[in-house]
Protein backbone atom coordinates (compact mmCIF):
# COMPACT_ATOMS: atom_id res chain seq x y z
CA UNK A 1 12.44 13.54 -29.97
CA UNK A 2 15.51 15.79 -28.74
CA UNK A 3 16.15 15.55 -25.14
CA UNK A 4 17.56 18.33 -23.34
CA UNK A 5 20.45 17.42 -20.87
CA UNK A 6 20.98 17.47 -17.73
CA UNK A 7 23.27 20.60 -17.26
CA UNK A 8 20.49 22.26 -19.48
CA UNK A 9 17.90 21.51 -17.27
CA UNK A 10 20.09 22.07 -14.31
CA UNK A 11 21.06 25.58 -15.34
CA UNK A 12 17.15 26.35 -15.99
CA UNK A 13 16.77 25.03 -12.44
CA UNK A 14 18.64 27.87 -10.95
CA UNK A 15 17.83 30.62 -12.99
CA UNK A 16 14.17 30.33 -11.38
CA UNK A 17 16.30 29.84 -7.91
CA UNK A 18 14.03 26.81 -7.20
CA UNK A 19 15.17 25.59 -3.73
CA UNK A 20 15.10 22.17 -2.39
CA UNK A 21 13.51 21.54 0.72
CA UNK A 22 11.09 19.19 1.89
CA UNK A 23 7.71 19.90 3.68
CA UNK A 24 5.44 18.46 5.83
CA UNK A 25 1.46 18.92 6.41
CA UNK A 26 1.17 21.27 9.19
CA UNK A 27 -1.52 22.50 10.91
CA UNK A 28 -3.32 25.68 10.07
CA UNK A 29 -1.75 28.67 13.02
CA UNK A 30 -2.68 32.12 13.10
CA UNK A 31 -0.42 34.66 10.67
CA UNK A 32 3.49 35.37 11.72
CA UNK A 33 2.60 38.97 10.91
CA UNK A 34 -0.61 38.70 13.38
CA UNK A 35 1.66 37.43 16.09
CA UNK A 36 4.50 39.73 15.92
CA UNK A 37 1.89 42.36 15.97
CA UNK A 38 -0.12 41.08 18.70
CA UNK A 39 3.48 41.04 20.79
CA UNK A 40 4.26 44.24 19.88
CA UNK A 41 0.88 46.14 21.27
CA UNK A 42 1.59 43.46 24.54
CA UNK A 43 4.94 45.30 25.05
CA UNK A 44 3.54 48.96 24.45
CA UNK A 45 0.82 48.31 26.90
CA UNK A 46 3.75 47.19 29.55
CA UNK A 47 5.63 50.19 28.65
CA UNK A 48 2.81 52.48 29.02
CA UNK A 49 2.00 51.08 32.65
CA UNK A 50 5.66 51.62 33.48
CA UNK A 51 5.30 55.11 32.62
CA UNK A 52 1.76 55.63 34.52
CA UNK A 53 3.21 53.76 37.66
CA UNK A 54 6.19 56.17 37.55
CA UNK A 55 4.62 59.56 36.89
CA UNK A 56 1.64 58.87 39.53
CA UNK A 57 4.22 58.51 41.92
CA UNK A 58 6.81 61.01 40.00
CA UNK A 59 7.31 62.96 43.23
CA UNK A 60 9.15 60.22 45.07
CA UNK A 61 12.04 60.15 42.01
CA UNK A 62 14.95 62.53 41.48
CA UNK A 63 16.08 63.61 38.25
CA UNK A 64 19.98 64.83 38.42
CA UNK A 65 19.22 67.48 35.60
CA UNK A 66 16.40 69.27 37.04
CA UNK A 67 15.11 67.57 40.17
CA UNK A 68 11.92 67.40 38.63
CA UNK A 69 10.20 64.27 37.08
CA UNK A 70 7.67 65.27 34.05
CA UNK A 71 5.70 62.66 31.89
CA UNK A 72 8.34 62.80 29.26
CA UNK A 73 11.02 61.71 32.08
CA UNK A 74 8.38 59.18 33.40
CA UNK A 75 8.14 57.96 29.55
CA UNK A 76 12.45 57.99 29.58
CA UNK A 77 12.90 56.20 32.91
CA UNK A 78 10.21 53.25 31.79
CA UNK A 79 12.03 53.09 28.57
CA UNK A 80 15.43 52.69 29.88
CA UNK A 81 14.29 50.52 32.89
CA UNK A 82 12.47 47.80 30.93
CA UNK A 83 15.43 47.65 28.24
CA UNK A 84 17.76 47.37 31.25
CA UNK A 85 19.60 49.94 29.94
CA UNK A 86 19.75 52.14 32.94
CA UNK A 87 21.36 54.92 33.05
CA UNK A 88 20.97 56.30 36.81
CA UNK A 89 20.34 59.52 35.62
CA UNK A 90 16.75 59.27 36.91
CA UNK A 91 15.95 57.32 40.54
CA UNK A 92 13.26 56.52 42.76
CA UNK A 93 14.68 57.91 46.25
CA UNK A 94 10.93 57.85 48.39
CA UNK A 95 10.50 54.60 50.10
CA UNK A 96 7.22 54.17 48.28
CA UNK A 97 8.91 54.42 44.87
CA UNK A 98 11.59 51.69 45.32
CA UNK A 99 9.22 49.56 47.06
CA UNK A 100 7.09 49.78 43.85
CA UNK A 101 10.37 49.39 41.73
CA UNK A 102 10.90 46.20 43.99
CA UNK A 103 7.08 44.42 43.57
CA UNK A 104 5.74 46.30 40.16
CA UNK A 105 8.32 47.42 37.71
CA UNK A 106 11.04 44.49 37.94
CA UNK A 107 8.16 42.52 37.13
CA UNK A 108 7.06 44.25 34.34
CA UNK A 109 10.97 44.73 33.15
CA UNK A 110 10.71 40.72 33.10
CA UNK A 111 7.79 40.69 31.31
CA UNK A 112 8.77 42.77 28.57
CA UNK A 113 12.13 40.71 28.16
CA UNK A 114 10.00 37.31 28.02
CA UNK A 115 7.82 39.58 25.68
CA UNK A 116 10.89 40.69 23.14
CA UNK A 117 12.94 37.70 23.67
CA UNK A 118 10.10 35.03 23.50
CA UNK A 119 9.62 35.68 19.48
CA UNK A 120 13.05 35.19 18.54
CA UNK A 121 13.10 31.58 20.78
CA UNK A 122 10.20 30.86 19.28
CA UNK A 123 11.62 30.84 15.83
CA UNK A 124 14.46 28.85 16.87
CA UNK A 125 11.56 26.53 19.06
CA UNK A 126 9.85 25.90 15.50
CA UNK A 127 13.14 25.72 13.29
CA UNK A 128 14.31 22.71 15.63
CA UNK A 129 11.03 21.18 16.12
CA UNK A 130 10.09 21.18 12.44
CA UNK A 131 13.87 19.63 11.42
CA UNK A 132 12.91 17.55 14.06
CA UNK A 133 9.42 16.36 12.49
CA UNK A 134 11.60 15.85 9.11
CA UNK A 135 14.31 13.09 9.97
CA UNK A 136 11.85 11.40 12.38
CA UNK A 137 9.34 11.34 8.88
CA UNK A 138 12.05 10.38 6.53
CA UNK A 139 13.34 7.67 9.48
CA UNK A 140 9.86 5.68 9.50
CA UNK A 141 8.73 6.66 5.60
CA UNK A 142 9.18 2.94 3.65
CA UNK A 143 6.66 1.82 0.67
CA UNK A 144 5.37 4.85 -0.03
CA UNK A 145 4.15 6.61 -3.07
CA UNK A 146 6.34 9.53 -4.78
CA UNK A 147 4.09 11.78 -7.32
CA UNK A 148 6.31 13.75 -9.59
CA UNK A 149 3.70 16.93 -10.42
CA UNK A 150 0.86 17.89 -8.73
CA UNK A 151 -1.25 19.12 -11.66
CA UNK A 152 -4.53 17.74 -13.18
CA UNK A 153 -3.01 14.48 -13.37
CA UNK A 154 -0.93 14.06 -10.43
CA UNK A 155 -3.81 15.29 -8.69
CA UNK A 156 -6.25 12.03 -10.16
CA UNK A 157 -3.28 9.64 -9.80
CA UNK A 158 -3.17 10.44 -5.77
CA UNK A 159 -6.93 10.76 -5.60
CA UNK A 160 -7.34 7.29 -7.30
CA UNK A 161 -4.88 5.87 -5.20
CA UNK A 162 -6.00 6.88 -1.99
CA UNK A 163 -9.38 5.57 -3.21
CA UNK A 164 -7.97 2.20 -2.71
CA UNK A 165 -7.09 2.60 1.13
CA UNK A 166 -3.76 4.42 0.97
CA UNK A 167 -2.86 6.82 3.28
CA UNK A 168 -2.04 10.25 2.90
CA UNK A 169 1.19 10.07 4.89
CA UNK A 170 2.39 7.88 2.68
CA UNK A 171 2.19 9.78 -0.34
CA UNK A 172 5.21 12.33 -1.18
CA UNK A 173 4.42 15.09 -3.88
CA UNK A 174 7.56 16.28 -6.38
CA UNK A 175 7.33 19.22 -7.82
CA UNK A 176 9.49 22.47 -8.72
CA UNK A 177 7.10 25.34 -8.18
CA UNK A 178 6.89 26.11 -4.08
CA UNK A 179 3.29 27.40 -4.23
CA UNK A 180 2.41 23.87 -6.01
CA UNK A 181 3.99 21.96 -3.28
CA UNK A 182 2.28 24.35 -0.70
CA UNK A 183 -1.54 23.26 -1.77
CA UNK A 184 0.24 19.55 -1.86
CA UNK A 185 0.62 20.09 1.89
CA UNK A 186 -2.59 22.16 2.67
CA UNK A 187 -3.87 18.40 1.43
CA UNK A 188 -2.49 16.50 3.49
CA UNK A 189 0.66 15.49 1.19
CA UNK A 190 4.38 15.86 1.95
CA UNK A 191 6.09 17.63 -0.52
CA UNK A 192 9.51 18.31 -1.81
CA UNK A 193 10.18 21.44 -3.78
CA UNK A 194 12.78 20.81 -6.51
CA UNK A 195 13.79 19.84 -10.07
CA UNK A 196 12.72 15.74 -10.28
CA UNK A 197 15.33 15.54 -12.72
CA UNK A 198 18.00 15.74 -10.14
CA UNK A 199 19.13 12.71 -7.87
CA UNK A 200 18.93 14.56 -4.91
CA UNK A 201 15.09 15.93 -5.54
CA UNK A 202 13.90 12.43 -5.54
CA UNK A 203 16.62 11.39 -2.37
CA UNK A 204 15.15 14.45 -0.42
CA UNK A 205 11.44 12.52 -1.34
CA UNK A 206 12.90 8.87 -0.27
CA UNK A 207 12.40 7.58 -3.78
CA UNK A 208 15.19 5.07 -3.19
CA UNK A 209 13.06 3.44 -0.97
CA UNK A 210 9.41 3.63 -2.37
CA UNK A 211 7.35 1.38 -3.91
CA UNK A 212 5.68 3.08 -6.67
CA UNK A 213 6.15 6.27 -8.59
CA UNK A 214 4.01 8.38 -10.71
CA UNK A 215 4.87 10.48 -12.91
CA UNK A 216 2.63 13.48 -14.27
CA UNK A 217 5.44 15.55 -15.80
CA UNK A 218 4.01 18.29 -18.13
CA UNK A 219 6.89 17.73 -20.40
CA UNK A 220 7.34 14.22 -22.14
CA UNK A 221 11.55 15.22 -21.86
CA UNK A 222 11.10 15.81 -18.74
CA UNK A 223 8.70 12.12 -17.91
CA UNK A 224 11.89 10.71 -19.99
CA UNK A 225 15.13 12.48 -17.46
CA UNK A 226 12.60 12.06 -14.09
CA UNK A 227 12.05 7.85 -15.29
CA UNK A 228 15.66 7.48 -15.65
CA UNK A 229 16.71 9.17 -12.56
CA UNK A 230 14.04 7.22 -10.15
CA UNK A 231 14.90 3.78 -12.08
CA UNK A 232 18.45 4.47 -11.22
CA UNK A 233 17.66 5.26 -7.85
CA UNK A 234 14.96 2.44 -7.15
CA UNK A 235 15.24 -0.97 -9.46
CA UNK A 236 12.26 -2.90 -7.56
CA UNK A 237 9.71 0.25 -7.55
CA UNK A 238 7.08 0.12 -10.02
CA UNK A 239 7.00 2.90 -12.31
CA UNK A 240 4.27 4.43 -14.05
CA UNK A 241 4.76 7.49 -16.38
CA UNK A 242 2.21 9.64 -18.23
CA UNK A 243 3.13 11.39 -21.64
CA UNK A 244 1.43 13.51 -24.19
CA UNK A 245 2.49 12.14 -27.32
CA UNK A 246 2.07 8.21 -28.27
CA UNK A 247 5.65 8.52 -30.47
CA UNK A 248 7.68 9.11 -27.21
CA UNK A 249 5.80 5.91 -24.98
CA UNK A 250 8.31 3.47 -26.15
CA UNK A 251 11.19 5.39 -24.80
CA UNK A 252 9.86 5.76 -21.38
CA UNK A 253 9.22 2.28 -21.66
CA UNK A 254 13.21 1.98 -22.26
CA UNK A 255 13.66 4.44 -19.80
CA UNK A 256 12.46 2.15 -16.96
CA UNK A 257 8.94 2.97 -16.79
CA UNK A 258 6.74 -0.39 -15.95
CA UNK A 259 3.57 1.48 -17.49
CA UNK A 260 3.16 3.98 -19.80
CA UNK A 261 -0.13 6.23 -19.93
CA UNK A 262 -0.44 8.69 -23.07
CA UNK A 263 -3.11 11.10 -22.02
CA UNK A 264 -3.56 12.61 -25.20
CA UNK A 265 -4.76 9.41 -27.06
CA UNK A 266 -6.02 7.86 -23.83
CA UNK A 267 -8.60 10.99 -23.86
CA UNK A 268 -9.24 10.57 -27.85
CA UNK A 269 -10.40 7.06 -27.43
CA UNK A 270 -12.33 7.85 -24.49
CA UNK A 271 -14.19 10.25 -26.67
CA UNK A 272 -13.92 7.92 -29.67
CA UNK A 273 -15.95 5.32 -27.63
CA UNK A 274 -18.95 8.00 -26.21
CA UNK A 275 -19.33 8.99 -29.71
CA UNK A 276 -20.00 5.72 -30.91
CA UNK A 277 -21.95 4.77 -28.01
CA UNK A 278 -22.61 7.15 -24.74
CA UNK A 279 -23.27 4.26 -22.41
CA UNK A 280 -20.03 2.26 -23.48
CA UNK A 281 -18.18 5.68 -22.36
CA UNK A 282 -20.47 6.70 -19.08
CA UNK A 283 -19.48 2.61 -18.15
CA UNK A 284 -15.42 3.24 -18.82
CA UNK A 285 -15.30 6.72 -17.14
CA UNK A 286 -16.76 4.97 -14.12
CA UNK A 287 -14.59 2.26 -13.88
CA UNK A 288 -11.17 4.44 -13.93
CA UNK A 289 -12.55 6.19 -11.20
CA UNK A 290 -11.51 4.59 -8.45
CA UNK A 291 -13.84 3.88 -5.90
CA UNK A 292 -17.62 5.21 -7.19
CA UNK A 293 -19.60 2.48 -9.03
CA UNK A 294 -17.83 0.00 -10.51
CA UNK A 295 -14.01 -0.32 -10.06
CA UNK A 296 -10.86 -2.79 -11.66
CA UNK A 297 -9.26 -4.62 -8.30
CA UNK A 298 -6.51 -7.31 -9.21
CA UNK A 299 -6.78 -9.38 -6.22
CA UNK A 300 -5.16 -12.81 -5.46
CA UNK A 301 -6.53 -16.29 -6.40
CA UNK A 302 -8.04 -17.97 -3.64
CA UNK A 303 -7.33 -21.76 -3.14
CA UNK A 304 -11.45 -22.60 -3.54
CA UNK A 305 -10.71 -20.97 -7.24
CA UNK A 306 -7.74 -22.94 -7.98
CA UNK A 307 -8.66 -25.51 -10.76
CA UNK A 308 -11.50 -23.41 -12.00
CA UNK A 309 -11.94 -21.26 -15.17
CA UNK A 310 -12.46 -17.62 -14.77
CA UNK A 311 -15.77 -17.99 -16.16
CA UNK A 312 -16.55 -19.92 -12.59
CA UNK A 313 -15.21 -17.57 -9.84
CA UNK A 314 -17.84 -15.60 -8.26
CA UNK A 315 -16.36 -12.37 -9.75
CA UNK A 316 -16.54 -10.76 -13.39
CA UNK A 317 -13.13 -11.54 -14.37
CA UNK A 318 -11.62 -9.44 -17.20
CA UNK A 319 -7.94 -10.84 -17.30
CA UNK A 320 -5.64 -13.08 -15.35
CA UNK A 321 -2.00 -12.41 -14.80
CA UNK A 322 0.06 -15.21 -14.69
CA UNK A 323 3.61 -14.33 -14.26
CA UNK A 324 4.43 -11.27 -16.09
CA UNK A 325 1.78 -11.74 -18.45
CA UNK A 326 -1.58 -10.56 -18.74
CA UNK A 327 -3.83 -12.90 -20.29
CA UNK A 328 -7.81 -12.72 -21.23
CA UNK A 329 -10.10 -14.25 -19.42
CA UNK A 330 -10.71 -16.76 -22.46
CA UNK A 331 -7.18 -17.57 -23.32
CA UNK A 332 -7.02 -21.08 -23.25
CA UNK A 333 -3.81 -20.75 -21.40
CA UNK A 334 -5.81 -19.83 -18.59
CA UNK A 335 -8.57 -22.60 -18.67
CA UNK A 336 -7.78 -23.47 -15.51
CA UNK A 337 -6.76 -21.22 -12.36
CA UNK A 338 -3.47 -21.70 -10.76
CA UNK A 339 -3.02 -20.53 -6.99
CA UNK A 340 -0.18 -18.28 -8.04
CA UNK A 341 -2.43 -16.64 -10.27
CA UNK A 342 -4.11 -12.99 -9.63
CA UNK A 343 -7.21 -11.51 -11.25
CA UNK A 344 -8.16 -8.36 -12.72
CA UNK A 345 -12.45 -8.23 -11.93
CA UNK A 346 -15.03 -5.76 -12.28
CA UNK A 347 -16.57 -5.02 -8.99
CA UNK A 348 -19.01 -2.60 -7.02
CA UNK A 349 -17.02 -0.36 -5.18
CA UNK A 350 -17.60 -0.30 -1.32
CA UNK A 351 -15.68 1.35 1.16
CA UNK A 352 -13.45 -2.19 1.83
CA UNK A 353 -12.50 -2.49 -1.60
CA UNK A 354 -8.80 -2.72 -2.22
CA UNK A 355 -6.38 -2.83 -5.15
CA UNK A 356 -3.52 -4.60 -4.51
CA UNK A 357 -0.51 -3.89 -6.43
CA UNK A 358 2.18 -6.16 -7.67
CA UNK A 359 5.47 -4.49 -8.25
CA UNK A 360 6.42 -7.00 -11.16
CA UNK A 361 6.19 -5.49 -14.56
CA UNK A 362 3.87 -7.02 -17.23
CA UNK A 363 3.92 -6.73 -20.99
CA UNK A 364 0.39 -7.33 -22.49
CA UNK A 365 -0.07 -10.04 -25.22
């Protein structure tokens, strides 16, 4: 399989301008454009009070051009009053008029500043307060969960995961389009808009100090560059990397990848197997899905186990991993439990089950 390199991908990177920025869930606030516009009918509505106060009483001003106040000079004066512009050109001179200068208009010339000015400080407000809410995430995010893509199976991976009692703050979503990243956050996700391939990407996502990352590239070259990167970044994170082809598995394996999931064949057994018989399919559909039915949970042994066979614990057990292997439940090897021992059982999901993950990486025998 040719790779493409770095600098290939890099260069492909910015031709589609794909910036790198991290975001956080947020909750849902009414339109900028909505806002803005609301604002903007506030400060006409002040505007046009200025010039009804000022043309009711237009006989106590002076104009120095005519002597005469009209609507049109009422409409000037409020314009150049609340922008503090001022020109002097036209001034109240009855004592009525400056006393309602005094207690209505300088009010209302504050009101339109707080108006005009209050948008722009509330950009800057949110700008701070949103960097803010990003180093105080990335100071207290620790063994969390990077996804790399947030399509069909990115989505599954998190779903499954979460399934087992994780929490959505502690799942980060990787991905280079902006508008993928965005439904990542409308869920609930972080999310980090960028090129996975890149050191930085997966620093901007904490990857250096997670403890296990997916990856759903839709590109095996891609699953090979992303595996390499986060391995180099992380070496006690588990990895776990999904490819198309079966050919290209070993090489994330050499990559760095602790498991390797090929879809496409993964999907031809699975149909493979409801051909042959429908039941034996309905029953291995359910148990990958995490958290209906019947699920896998690798769980610890438990000292009143120790000494038994796997046959004798009170749970269907499928395998037993012993160190970094993973051995059948009738292995001879295995006749007997060992404390340090964890199993792999078939149980009925309820909402306190729990997977518990071990970060080692196992080779099947």
């Amino acid at each position: 399989m040719k790779l493409p390199g770095h600098d290939a991908i890099a260069r492909q990177a910015d031709e589609h301008l794909v910036t790198q920025r991290v975001k956080l869930p947020r909750k849902v606030v009414e339109r900028p454009l909505r806002q803005v516009a609301q604002r903007l009918a506030l400060a006409l509505l002040v505007l046009l009070v200025t010039v009804a106060i000022v043309y009711a009483d237009s006989d106590g001003y002076h104009d120095s051009a005519d002597s005469s106040v009209s609507l049109l000079d009422s409409a000037y004066y409020a314009t150049v009053t609340l922008s503090t512009t001022g020109y002097g050109d036209i001034t109240p001179v009855s004592d009525s008029a400056r006393l309602t200068n005094i207690l209505v208009i300088t009010p209302l010339r504050v009101l339109f500043l707080i108006i005009l000015v209050g948008t722009t400080l509330e950009v800057l407000t949110e700008r701070t307060r949103e960097e803010w809410r990003i180093n105080r995430w990335r100071s207290a995010l620790r063994d969390h969960t990077v996804v790399v893509g947030f399509g069909t199976k990115g989505r599954s991976a998190i779903q499954t995961v979460l399934a087992t009692g994780l929490n959505k703050q502690q799942v980060v979503v990787v991905d280079p389009s902006a508008k993928v990243v965005d439904a990542a956050t409308a869920d609930g996700y972080a999310g980090v808009v960028g090129d996975a391939t890149r050191s930085e990407v997966l620093k901007r996502a904490e990857a250096d100090r997670a403890r296990q990352i997916i990856i759903a590239t839709q590109r095996d070259d891609t699953a090979v560059l992303v595996t390499l990167t986060a391995r180099q970044l992380n070496r006690g994170a588990k990895i776990v990397a999904a490819v198309r082809e079966e050919e290209n598995a070993p090489l994330l394996r050499q990559s760095g990848a602790d498991a390797v999931i090929t879809s496409a064949s993964a999907a031809g057994r699975l149909l493979g197997l409801s051909v042959l018989s429908p039941a034996a399919g309905m029953v291995m559909e359910d148990l990958i899905q995490q958290g209906t039915g019947l699920d896998l949970v690798e769980r610890p042994v438990i000292k009143a186990e120790v000494g038994r066979s796997p046959r004798e614990t009170d749970d269907l057990v499928v395998s037993v991993v012993r160190g970094h292997r993973v051995l059948g439940y009738d292995d001879p090897s295995v006749a007997e439990l060992q404390l340090t021992d964890r199993l792999i059982t078939i149980v009925r999901a309820t909402p306190g089950t729990r997977v518990t993950p071990d970060i080692r990486p196992l080779s099947m025998e």
